[in-house]
C-alpha atoms as a PDB file:
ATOM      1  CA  UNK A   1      -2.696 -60.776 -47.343  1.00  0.00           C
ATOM      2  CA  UNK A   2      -3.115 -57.268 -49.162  1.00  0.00           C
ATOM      3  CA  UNK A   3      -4.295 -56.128 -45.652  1.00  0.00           C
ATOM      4  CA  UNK A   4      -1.301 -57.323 -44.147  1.00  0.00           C
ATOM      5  CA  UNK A   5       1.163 -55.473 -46.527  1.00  0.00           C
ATOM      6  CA  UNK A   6      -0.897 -52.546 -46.576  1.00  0.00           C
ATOM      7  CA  UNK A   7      -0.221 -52.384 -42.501  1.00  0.00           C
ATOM      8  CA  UNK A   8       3.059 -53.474 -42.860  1.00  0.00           C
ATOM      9  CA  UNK A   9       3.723 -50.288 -44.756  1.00  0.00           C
ATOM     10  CA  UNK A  10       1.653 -48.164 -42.631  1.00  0.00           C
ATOM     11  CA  UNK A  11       3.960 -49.155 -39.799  1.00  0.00           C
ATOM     12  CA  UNK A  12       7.297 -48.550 -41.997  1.00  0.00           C
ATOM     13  CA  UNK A  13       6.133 -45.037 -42.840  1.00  0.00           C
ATOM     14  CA  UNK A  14       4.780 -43.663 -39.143  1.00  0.00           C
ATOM     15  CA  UNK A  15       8.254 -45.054 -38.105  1.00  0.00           C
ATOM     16  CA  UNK A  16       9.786 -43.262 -40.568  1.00  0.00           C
ATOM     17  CA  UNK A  17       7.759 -40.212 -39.918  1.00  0.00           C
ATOM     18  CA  UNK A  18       8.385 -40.843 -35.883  1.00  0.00           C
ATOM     19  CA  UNK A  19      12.394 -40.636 -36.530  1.00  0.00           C
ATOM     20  CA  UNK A  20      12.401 -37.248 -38.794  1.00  0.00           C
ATOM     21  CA  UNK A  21      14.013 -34.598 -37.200  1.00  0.00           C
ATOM     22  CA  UNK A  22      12.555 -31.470 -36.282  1.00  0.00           C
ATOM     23  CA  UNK A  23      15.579 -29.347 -37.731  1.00  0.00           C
ATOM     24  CA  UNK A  24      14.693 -30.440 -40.888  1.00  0.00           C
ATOM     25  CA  UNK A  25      15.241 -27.591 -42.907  1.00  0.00           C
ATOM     26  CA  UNK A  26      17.657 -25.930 -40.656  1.00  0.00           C
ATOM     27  CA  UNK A  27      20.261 -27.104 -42.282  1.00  0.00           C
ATOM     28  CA  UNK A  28      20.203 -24.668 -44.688  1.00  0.00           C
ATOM     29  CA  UNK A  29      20.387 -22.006 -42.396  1.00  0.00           C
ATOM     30  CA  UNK A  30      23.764 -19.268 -42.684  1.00  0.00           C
ATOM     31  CA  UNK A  31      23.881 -19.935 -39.057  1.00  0.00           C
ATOM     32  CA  UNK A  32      22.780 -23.476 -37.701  1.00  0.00           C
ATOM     33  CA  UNK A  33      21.752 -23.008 -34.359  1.00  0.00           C
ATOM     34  CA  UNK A  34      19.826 -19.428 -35.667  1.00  0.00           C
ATOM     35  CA  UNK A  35      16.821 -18.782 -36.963  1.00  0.00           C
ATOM     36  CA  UNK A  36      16.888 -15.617 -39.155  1.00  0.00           C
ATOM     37  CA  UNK A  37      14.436 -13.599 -37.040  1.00  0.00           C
ATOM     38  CA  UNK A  38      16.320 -14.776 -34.064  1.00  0.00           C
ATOM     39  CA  UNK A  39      19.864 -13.206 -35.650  1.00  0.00           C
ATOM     40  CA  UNK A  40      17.720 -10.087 -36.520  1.00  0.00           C
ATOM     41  CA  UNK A  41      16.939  -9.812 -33.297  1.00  0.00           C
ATOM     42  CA  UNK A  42      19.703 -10.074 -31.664  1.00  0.00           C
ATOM     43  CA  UNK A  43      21.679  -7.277 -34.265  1.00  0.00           C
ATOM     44  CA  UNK A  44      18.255  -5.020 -33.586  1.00  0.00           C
ATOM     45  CA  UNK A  45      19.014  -5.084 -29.538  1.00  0.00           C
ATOM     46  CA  UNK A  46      15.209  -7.180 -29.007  1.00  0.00           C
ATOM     47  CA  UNK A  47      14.460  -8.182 -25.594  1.00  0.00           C
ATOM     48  CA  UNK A  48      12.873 -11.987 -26.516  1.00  0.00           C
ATOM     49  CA  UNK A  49      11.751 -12.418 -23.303  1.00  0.00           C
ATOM     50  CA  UNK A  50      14.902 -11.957 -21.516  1.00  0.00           C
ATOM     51  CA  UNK A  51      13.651  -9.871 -18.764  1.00  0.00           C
ATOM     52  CA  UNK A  52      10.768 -11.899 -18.224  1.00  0.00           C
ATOM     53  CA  UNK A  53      12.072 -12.085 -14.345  1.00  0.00           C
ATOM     54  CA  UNK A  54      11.042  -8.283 -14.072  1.00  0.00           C
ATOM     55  CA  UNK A  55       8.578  -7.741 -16.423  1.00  0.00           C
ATOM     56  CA  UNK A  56       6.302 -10.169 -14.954  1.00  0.00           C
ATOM     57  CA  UNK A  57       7.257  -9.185 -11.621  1.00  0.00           C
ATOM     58  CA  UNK A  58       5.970  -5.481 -11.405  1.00  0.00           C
ATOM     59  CA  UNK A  59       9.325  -4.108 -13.635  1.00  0.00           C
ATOM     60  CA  UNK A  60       8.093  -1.991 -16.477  1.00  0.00           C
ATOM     61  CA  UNK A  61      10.207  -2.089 -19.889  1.00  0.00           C
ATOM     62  CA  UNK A  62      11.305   1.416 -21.191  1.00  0.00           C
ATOM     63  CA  UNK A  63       9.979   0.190 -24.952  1.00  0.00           C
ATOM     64  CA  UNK A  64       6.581  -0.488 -23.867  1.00  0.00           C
ATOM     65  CA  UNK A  65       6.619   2.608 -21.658  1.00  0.00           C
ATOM     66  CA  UNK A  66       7.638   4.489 -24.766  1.00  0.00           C
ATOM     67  CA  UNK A  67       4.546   2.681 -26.233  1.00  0.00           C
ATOM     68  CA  UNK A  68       2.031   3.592 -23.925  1.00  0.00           C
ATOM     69  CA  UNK A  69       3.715   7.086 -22.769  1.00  0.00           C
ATOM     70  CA  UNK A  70       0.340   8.900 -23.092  1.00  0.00           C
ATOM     71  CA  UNK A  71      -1.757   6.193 -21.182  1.00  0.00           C
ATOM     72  CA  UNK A  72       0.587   6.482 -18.149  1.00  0.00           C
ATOM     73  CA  UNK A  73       0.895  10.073 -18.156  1.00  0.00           C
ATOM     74  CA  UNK A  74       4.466  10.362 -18.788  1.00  0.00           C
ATOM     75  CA  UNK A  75       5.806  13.871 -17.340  1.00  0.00           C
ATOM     76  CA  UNK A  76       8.500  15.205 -19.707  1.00  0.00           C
ATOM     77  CA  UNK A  77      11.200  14.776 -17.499  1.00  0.00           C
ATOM     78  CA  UNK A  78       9.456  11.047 -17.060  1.00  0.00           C
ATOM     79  CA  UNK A  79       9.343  10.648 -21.195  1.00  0.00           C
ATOM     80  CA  UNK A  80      13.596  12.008 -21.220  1.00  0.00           C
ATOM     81  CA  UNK A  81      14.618   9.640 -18.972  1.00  0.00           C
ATOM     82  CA  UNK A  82      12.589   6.857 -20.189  1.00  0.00           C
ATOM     83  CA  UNK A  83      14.269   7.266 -23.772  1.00  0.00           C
ATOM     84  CA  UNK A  84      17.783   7.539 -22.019  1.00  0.00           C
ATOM     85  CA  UNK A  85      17.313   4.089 -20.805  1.00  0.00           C
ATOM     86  CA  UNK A  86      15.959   2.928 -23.864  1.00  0.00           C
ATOM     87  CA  UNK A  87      18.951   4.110 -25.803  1.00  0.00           C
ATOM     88  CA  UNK A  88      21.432   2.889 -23.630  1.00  0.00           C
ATOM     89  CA  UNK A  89      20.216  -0.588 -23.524  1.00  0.00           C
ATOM     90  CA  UNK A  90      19.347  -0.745 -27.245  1.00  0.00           C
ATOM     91  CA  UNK A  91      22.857   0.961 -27.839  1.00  0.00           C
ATOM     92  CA  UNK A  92      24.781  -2.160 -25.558  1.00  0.00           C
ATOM     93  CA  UNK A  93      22.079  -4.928 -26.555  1.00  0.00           C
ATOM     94  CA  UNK A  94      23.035  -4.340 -30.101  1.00  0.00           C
ATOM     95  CA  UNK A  95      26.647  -4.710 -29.307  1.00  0.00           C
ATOM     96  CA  UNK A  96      26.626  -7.739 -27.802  1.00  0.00           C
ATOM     97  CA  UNK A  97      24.286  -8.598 -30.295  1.00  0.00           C
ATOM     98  CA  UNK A  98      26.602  -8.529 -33.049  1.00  0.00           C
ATOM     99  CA  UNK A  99      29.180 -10.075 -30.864  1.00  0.00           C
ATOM    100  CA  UNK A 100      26.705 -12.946 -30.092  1.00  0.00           C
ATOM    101  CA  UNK A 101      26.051 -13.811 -33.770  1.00  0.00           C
ATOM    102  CA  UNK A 102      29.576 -13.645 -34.605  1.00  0.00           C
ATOM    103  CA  UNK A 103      30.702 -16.543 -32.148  1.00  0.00           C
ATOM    104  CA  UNK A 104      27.803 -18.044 -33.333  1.00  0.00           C
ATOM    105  CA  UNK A 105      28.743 -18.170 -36.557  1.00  0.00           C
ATOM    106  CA  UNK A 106      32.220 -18.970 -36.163  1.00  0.00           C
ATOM    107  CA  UNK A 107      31.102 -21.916 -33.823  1.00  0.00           C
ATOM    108  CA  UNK A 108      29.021 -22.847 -36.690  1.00  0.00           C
ATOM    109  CA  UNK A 109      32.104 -22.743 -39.450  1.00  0.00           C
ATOM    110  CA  UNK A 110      34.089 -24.660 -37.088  1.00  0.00           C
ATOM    111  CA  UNK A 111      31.366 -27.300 -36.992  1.00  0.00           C
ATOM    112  CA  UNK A 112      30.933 -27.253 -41.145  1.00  0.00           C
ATOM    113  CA  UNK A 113      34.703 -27.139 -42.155  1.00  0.00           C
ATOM    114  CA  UNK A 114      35.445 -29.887 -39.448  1.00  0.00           C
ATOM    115  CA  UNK A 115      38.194 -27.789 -37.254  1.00  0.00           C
ATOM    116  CA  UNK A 116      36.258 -27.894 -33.940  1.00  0.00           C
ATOM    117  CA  UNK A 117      37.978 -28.989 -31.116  1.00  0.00           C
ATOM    118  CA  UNK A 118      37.240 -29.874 -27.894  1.00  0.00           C
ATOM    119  CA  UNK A 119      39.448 -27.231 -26.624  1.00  0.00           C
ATOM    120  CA  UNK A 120      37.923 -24.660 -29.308  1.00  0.00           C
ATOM    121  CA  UNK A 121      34.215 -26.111 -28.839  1.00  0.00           C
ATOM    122  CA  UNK A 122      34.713 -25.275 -24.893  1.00  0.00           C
ATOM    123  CA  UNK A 123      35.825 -21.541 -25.473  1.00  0.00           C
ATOM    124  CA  UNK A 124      33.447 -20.919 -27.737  1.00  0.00           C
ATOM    125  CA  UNK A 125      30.490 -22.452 -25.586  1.00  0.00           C
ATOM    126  CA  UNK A 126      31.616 -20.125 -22.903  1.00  0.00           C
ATOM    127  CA  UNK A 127      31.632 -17.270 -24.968  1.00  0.00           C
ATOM    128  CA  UNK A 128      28.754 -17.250 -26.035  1.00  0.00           C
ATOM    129  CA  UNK A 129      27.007 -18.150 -22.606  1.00  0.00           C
ATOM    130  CA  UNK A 130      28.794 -15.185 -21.207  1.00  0.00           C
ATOM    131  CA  UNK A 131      27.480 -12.754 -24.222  1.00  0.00           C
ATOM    132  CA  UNK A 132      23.858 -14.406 -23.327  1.00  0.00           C
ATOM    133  CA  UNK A 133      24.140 -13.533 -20.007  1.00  0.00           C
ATOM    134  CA  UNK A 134      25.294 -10.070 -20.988  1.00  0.00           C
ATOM    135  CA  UNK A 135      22.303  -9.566 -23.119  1.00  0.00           C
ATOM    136  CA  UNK A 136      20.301 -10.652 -20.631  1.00  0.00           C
ATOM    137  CA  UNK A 137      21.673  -8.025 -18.043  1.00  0.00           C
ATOM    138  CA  UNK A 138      21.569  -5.277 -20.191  1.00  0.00           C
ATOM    139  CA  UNK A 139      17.749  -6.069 -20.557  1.00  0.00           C
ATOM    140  CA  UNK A 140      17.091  -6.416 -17.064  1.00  0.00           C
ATOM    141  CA  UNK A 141      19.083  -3.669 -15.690  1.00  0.00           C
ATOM    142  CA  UNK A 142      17.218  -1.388 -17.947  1.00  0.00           C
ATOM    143  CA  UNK A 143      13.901  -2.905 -16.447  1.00  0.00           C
ATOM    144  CA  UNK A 144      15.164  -1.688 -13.273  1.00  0.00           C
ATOM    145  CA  UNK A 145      15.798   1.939 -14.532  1.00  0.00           C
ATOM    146  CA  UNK A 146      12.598   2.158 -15.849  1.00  0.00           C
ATOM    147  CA  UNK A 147      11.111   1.159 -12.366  1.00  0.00           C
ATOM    148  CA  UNK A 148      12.678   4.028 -10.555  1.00  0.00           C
ATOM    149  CA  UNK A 149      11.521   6.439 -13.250  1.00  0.00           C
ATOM    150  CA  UNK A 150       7.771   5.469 -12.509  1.00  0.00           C
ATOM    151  CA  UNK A 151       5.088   6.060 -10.098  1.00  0.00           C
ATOM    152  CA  UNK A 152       3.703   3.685  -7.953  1.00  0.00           C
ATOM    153  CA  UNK A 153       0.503   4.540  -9.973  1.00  0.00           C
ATOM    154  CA  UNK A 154       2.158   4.626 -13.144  1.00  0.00           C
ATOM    155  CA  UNK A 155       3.479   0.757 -12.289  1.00  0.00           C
ATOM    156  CA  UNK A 156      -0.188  -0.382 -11.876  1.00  0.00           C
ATOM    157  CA  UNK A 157      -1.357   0.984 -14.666  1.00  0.00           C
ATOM    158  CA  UNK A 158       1.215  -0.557 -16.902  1.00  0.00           C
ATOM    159  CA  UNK A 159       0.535  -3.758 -15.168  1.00  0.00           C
ATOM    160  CA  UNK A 160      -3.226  -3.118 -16.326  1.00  0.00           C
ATOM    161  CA  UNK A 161      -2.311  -1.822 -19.518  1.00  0.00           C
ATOM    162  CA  UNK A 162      -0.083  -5.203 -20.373  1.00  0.00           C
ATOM    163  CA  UNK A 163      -2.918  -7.193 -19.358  1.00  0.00           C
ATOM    164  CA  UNK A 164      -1.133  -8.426 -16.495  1.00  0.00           C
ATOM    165  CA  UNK A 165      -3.770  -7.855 -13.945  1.00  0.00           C
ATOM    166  CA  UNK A 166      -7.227  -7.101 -13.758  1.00  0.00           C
ATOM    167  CA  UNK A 167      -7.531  -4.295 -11.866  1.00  0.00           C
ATOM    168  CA  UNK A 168      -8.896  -1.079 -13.347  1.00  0.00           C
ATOM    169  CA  UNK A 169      -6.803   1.177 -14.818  1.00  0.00           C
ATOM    170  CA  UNK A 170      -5.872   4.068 -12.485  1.00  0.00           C
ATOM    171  CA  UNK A 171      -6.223   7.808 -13.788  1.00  0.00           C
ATOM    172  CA  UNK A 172      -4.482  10.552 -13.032  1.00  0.00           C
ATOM    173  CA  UNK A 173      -6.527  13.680 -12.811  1.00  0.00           C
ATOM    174  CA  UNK A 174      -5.654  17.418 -13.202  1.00  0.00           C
ATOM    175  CA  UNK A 175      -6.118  19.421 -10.283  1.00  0.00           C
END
């Protein structure tokens, strides 16, 4: 019989355990749907992975071309317009940064003081999908830039560099 309660409770608690939310904890968050390094990141203009689509796709990033500006040989003219791009997107991601965690946390108020509507719940949804999408452009476009500022060898080796393929690094030689 002591067996029998013993697995009786066993069961209870893994059900209990099988039912507990993963937000747990999130609930104390200033913004819900947020994490805090996700709200930093959006007010510091971070890419998280939005321009995946070029990046893995041959599309070098003006940060990481920043980063390894003496690897690839960046001319001067090369490193200039390199930080151009970088500014400009950092300068717009940051904007619509700021804009994105302010309809997020509006959304979020209208959940908590109970004045969401479906009306108000649809035009903020929509907002915010349209300032994801802008972020999202901003990054890519400047993946773009960045392309047309590079070599063909300068491509490959930042594809070698970022680990994305195992070819050997190509070196550019003085003459």
């Amino acid at each position: 019989m002591h067996s029998l309660i013993l697995l009786v409770a066993l069961a209870i608690a893994s059900s209990f355990a099988a039912a507990q939310s993963p937000y747990v904890g999130d609930q104390s968050r200033a913004i819900k749907s947020l994490s805090s390094d996700e709200v930093a990141d959006y007010l510091a203009g971070k890419g998280m992975g939005l321009a995946k689509a070029a990046e893995l796709n041959g599309y070098p990033g003006p940060a990481h071309v920043l980063e390894l500006a003496d690897r690839l040989d960046l001319t001067p003219p090369q490193r200039i317009a390199t930080e151009a791009v970088f500014a400009k997107m950092q300068a717009e991601a940051r904007a619509i940064g700021q804009r994105l965690v302010d309809e997020e946390r509006a959304l979020d108020r209208a959940f908590a003081d109970r004045s969401v509507t479906p009306e108000r719940l649809q035009a903020a949804t929509a907002s915010i999908a349209a300032l994801q999408g802008q972020q999202r452009d901003v990054h890519l476009r400047a993946h773009l830039a960045q392309a047309r500022i590079l070599s063909g060898e300068q491509s490959v080796r930042y594809a070698v560099l970022r680990g994305y393929t195992n070819a050997a690094p190509v070196h550019r030689h003085a003459h």
